[in-house]
Protein backbone atom coordinates (compact mmCIF):
# COMPACT_ATOMS: atom_id res chain seq x y z
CA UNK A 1 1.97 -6.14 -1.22
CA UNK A 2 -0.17 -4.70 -3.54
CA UNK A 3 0.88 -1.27 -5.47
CA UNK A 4 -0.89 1.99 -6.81
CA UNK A 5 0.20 5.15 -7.99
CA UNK A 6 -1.11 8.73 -8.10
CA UNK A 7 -2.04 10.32 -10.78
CA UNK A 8 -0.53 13.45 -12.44
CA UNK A 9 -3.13 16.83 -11.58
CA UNK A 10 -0.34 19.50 -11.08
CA UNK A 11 -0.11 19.83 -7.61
CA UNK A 12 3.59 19.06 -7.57
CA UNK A 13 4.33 21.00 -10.43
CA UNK A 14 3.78 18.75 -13.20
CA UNK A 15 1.82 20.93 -15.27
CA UNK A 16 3.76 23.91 -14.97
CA UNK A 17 2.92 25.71 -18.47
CA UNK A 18 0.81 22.95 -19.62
CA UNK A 19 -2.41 24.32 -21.23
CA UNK A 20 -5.31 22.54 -18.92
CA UNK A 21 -6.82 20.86 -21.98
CA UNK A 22 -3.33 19.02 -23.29
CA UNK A 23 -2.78 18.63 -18.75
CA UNK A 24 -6.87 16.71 -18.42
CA UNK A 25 -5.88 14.37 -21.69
CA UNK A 26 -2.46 13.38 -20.35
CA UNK A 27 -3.95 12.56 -16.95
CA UNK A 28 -6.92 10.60 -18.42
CA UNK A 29 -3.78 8.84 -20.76
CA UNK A 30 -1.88 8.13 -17.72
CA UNK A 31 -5.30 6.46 -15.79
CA UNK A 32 -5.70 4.74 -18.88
CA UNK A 33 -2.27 3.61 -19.03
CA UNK A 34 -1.56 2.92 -15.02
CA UNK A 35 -4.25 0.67 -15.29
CA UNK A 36 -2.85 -1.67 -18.23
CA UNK A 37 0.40 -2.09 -16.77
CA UNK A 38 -1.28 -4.10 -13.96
CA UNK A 39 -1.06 -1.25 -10.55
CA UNK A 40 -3.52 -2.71 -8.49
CA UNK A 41 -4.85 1.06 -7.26
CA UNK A 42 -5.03 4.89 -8.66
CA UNK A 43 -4.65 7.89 -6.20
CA UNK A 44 -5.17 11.40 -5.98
CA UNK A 45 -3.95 14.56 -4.20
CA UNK A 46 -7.06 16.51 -2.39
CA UNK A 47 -5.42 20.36 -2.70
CA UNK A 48 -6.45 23.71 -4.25
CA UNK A 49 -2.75 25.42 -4.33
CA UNK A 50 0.73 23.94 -5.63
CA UNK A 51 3.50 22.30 -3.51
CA UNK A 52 5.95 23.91 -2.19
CA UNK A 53 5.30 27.30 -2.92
CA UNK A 54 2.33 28.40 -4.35
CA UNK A 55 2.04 29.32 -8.18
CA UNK A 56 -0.75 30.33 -10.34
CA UNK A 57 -0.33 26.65 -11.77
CA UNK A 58 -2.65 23.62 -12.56
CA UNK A 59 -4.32 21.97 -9.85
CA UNK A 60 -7.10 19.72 -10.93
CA UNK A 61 -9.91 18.86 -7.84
CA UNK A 62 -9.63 15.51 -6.94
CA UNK A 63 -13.62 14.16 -6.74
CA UNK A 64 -14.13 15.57 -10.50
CA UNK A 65 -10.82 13.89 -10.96
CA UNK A 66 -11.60 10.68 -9.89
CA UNK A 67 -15.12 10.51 -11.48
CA UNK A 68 -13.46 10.92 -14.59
CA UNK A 69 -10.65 8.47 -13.75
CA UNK A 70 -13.77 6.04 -12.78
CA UNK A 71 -15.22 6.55 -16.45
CA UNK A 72 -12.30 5.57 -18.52
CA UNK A 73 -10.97 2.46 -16.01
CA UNK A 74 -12.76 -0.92 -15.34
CA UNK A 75 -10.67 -2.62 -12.55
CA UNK A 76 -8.02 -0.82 -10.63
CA UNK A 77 -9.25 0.79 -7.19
CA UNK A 78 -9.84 4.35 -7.08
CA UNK A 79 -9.11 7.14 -3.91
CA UNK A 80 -7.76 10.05 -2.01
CA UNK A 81 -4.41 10.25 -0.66
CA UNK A 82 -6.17 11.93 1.33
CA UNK A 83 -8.83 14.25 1.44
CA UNK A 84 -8.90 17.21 3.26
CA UNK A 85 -11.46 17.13 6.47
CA UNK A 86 -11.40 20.88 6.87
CA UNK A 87 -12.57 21.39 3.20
CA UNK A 88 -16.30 19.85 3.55
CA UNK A 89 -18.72 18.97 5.66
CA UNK A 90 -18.49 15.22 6.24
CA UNK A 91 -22.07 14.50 5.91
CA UNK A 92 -21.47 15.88 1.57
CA UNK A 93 -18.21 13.62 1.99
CA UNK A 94 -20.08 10.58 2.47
CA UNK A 95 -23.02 11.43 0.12
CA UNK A 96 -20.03 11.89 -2.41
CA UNK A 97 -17.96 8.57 -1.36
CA UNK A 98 -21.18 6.73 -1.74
CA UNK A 99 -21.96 8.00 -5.20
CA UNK A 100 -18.16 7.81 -6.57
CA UNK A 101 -18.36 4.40 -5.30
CA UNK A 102 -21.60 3.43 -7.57
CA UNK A 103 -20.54 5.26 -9.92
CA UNK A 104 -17.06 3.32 -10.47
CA UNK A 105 -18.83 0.13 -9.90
CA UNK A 106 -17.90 -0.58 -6.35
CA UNK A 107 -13.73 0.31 -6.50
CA UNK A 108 -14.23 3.48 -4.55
CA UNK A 109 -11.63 3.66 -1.35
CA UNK A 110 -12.43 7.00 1.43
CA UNK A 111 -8.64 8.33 2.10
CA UNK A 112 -8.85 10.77 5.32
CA UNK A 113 -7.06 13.52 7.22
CA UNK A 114 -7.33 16.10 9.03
CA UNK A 115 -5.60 18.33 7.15
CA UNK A 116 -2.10 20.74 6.98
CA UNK A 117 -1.27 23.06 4.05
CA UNK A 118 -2.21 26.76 5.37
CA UNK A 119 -2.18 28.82 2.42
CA UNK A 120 -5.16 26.67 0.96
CA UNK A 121 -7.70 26.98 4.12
CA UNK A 122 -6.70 30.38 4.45
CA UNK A 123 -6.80 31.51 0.60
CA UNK A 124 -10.25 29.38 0.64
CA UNK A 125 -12.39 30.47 3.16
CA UNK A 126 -11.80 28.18 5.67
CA UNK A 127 -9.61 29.42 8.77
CA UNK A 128 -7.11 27.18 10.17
CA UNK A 129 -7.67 25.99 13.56
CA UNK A 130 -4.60 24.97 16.10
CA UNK A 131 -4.20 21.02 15.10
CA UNK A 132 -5.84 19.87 18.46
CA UNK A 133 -9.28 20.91 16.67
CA UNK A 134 -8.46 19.85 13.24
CA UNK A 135 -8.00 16.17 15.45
CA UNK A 136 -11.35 16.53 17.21
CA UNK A 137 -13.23 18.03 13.72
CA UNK A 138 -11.10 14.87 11.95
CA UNK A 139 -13.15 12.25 14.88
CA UNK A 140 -16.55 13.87 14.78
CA UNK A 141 -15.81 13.47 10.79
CA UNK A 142 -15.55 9.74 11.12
CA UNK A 143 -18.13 9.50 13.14
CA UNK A 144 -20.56 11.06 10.75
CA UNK A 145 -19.16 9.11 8.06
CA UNK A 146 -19.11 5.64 9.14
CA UNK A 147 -23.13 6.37 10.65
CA UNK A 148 -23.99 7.78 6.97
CA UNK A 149 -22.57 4.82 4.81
CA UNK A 150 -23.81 2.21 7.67
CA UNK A 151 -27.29 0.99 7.05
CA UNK A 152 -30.82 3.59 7.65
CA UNK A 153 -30.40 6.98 8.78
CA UNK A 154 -27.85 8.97 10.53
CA UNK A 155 -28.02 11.03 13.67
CA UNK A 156 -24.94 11.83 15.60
CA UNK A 157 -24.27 15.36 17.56
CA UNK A 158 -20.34 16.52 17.80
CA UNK A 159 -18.82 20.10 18.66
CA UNK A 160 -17.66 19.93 14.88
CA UNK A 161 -20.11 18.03 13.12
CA UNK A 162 -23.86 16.51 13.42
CA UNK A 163 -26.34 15.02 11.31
CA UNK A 164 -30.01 14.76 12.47
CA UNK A 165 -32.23 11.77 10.81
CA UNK A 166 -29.91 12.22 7.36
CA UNK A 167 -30.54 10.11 4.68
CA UNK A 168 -28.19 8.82 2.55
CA UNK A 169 -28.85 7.13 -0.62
CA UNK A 170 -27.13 5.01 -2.42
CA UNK A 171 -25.15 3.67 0.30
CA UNK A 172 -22.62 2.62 -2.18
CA UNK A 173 -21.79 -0.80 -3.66
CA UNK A 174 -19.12 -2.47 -1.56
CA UNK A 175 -20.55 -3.99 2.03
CA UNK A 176 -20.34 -3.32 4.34
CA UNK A 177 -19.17 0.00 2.90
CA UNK A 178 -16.67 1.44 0.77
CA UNK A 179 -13.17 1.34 2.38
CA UNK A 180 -12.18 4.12 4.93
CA UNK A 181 -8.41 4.73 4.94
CA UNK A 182 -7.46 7.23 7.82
CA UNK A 183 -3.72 8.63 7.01
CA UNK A 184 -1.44 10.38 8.87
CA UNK A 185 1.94 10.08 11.19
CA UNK A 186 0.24 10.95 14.61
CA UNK A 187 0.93 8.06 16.88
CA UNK A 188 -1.13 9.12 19.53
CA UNK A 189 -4.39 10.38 17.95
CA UNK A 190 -4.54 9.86 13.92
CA UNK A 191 -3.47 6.13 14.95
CA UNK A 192 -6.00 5.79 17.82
CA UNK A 193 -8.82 6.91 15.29
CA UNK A 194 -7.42 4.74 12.32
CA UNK A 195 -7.76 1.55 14.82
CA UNK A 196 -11.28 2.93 16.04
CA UNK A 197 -13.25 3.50 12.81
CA UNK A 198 -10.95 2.58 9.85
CA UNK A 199 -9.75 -0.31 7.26
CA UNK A 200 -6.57 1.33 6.44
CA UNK A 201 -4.04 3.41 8.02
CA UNK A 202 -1.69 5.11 5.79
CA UNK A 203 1.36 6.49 6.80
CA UNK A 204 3.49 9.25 4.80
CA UNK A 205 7.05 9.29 3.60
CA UNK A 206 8.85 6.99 6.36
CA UNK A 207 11.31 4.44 4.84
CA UNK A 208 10.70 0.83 5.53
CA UNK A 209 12.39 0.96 8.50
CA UNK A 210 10.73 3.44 10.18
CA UNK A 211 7.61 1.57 9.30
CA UNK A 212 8.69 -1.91 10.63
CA UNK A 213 9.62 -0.04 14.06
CA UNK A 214 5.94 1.83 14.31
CA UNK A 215 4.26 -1.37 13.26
CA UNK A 216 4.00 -2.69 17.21
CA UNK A 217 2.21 0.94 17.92
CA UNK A 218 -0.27 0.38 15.14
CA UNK A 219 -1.42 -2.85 16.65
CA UNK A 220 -1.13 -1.49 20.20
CA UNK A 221 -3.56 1.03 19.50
CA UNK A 222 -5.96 -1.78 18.34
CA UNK A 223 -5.66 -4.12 20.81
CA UNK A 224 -6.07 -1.19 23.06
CA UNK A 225 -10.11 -1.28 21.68
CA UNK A 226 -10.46 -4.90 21.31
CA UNK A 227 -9.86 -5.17 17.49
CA UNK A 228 -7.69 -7.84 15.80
CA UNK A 229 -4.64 -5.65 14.20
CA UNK A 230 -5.06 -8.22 11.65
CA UNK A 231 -8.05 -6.55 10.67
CA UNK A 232 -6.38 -2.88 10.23
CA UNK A 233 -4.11 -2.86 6.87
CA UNK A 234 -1.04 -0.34 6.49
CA UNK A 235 -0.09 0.90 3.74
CA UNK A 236 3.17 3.88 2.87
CA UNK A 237 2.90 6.65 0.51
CA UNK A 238 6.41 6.39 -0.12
CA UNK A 239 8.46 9.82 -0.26
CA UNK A 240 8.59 10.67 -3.98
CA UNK A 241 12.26 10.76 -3.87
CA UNK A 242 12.32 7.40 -2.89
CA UNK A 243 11.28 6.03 -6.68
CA UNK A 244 12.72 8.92 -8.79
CA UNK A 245 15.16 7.58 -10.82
CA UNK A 246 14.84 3.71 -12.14
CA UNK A 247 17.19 1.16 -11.38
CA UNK A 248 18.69 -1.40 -8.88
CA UNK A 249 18.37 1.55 -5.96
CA UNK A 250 14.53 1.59 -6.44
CA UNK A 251 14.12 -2.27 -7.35
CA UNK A 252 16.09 -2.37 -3.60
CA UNK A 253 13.71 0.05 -2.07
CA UNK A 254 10.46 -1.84 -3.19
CA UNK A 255 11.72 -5.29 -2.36
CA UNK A 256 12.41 -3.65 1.65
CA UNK A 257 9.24 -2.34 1.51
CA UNK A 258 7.35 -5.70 0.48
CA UNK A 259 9.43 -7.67 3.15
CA UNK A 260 7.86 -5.58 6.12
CA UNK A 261 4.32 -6.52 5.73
CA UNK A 262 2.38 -3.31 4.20
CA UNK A 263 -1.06 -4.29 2.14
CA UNK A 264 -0.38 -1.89 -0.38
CA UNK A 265 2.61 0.76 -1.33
CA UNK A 266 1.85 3.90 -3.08
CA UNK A 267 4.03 6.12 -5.28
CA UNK A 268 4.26 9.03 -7.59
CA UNK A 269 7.04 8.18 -10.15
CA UNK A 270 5.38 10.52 -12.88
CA UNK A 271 5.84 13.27 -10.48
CA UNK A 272 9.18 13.25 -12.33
CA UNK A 273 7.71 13.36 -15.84
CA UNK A 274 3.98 12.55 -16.79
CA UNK A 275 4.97 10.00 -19.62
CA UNK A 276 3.50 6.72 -20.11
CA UNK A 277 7.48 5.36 -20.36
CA UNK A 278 7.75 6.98 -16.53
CA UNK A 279 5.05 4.71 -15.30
CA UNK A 280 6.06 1.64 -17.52
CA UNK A 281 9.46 1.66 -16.29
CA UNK A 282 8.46 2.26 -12.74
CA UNK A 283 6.34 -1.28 -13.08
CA UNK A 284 9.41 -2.83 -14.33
CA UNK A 285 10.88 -1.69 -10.97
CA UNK A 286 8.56 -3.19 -9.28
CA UNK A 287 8.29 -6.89 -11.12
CA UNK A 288 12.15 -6.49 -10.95
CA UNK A 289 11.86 -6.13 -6.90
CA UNK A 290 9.54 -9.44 -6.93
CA UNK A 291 6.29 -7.74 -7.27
CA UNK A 292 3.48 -9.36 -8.87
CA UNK A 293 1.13 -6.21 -10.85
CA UNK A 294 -2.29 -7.31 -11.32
CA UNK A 295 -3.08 -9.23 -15.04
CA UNK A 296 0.85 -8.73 -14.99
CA UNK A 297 3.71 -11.84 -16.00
CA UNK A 298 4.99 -13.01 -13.20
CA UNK A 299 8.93 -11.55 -12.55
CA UNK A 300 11.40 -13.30 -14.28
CA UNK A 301 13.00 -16.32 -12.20
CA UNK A 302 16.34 -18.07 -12.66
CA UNK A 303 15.75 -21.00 -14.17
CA UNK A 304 18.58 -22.53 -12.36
CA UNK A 305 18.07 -21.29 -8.79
């Protein structure tokens, strides 16, 4: 199991009073930083207003975000968790994935939903339609997507989206394209499009357990199409709760997580406090619970086991 975390941009609050230059060089720090200790991936947030309640507060936007993040890193993988479908039109969000993914050198991953938080579509322009739609907009989305960062040009007609004869490039570096991760609980729709057009499905604060039980679903809805589940990875943004403090609880809570067969956990320890000690003590944690970090020592082993 490999393991990323997300990045500090103020969304949950931990920028409160910051002034935005002394919040952008912390996060840049912390990308730096993340990246030495050996997490194999770097996330961001795609939202316009603070969590819970919303508060004139820093909240950096995630594609100028993760260019930036892209420009000081060399190796770690770089993406959403997950971007908004409701905030632009999917044809821009594959000329953007496509260019992000050049310009990072080919570690760009697409993270995908269909969107929730009402005060930001509403405050920004953008409605909010009954979730049914935001489902349908979310498959026309994917649709347009996969046809613009698939090889020539794109044509596709939805109710929600359509392309005629687009053109798109760069396609990107990766092949066949950069990495679409669909995310979301929804068993009977968000799944059903994860198994139909994506690499990844990523699923959002269950604990292990509930994981291992919805695993069976996940590869039901891909047999259920023809596709090898093998060929869909999971992966858990863990709840934030779940790696707060440091210590045998959270050394316990990666090791379950790592025995249940996810391709990659993700979690937001400096949520907590955006401190380079916050992140290095979280990769303790995780070498600690067995967990090999990339360029990372191996966990210590008793020599007499």
């Amino acid at each position: 199991m490999d393991v990323g975390v997300l990045i500090p941009q103020g969304w949950k609050y931990e920028y409160n009073g910051w002034d935005p230059a002394a919040a952008w060089a912390r996060t840049m720090e912390l990308t730096r930083d993340a990246e030495a200790l050996g997490f194999e991936s770097e996330w961001v947030f795609d939202h316009f207003h603070t969590v819970p309640d919303v508060t004139d507060e820093i909240t950096f936007e995630s594609f100028t975000q993760l260019t930036a993040m892209a420009g000081v890193t060399s190796r770690v993988r770089l993406g959403h968790m997950v971007i908004c479908n409701g905030f632009r039109n999917p044809a821009l969000v594959a000329k953007l994935a496509s260019t992000l993914d050049v310009v990072s050198a080919g570690r760009f991953e697409l993270g995908i939903g269909a969107g929730w938080k009402h005060d930001e579509w509403i405050a920004y322009g953008y409605g909010f339609p009954p979730t049914s739609d935001r489902l349908k907009a979310l498959h026309d989305a994917l649709e347009v997507i996969t046809r613009m960062l698939a090889p020539g040009r794109s044509t596709y007609h939805g109710r929600f989206a359509r392309v005629a004869e687009a053109v798109n490039v760069p396609k990107g570096i990766q092949r066949p394209h950069p990495p679409i991760i669909v995310g979301g609980n929804g068993r009977e729709v968000t799944w059903r499009l994860a198994a139909r057009y994506a690499d990844e499905l990523n699923v959002v604060y269950l604990s292990p357990e509930e994981v291992a039980d919805d695993l069976p679903v996940i590869r039901a809805r891909c047999e259920e199409i023809g596709r090898d589940p093998a060929t869909l990875k999971v992966s858990l943004y863990c709840a934030d709760d779940d790696v707060r403090e440091p210590g045998q609880a959270r050394v316990d809570f990666l090791g379950r997580c790592a025995e249940i067969g996810l391709s990659r956990l993700i979690a937001f320890p400096t949520r907590w406090g955006p401190t380079e000690e916050t992140q290095a003590l979280f990769a303790e944690d995780c070498r600690a619970a067995g967990i090999r970090l990339v360029g990372a020592p191996e966990p210590a082993r008793d020599a007499t086991a």
